[in-house]
Protein backbone atom coordinates (compact mmCIF):
# COMPACT_ATOMS: atom_id res chain seq x y z
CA UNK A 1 97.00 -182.86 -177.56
CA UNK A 2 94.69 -181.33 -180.18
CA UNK A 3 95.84 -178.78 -182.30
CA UNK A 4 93.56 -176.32 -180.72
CA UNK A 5 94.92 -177.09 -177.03
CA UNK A 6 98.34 -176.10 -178.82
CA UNK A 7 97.88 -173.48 -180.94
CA UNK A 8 96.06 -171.74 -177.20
CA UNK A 9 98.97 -172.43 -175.26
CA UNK A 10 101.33 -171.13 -178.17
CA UNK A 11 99.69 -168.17 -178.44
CA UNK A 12 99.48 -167.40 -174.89
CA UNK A 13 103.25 -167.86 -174.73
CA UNK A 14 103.92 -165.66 -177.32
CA UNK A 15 101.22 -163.05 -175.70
CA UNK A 16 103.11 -163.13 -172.50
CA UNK A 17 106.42 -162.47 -174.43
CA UNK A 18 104.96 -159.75 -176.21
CA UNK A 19 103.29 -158.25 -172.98
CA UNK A 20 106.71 -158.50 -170.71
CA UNK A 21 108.70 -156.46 -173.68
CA UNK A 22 108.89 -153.70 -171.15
CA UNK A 23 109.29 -155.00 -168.30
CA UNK A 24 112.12 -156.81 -168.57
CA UNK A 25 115.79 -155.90 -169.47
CA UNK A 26 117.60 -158.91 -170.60
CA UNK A 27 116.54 -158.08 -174.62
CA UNK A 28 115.68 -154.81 -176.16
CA UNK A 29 111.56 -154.06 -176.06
CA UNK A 30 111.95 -154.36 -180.52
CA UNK A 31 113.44 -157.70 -179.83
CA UNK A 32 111.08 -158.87 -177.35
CA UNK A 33 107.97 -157.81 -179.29
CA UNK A 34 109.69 -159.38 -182.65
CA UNK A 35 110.02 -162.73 -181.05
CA UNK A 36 106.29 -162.31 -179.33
CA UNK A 37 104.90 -162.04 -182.97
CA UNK A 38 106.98 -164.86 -184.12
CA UNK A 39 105.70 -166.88 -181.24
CA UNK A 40 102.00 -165.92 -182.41
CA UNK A 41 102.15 -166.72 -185.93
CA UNK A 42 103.74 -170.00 -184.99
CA UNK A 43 100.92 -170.65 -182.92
CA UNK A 44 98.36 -169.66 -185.86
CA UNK A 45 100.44 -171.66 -188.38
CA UNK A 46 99.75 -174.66 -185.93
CA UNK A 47 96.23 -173.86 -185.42
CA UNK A 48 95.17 -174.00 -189.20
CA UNK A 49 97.24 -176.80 -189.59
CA UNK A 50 100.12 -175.88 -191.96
CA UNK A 51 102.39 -177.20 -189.25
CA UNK A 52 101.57 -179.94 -186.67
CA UNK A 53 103.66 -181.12 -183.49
C-alpha cells in the first residue's frame, strides 16, 4: 500500500475519533480529541515519510 493510501486511511481514523469525542461515553471528550490528534499527526508523519509501515 502506498504511503498516500495510508497516511488517507490514518487520517480518516483519527478524524472519526476526533469527530465521535462527544458522542460517546467510554473516554472523556479531552481524551478522545487528544488521541484524535495523535492519530492525525501519525498519519502526517507517515505521509511525508518520516515513518513508514
Amino acid at each position: 500500500m502506498s504511503p498516500n493510501v495510508s497516511a488517507l486511511l490514518i487520517g480518516l481514523v483519527g478524524a472519526v475519533i476526533t469527530l465521535s469525542a462527544y458522542s460517546q461515553t467510554l473516554v472523556s471528550p479531552t481524551q478522545c480529541v487528544t488521541v484524535g490528534l495523535l492519530v492525525l499527526i501519525f498519519g502526517l508523519l507517515v505521509k511525508e515519510g518520516l515513518i513508514s509501515l
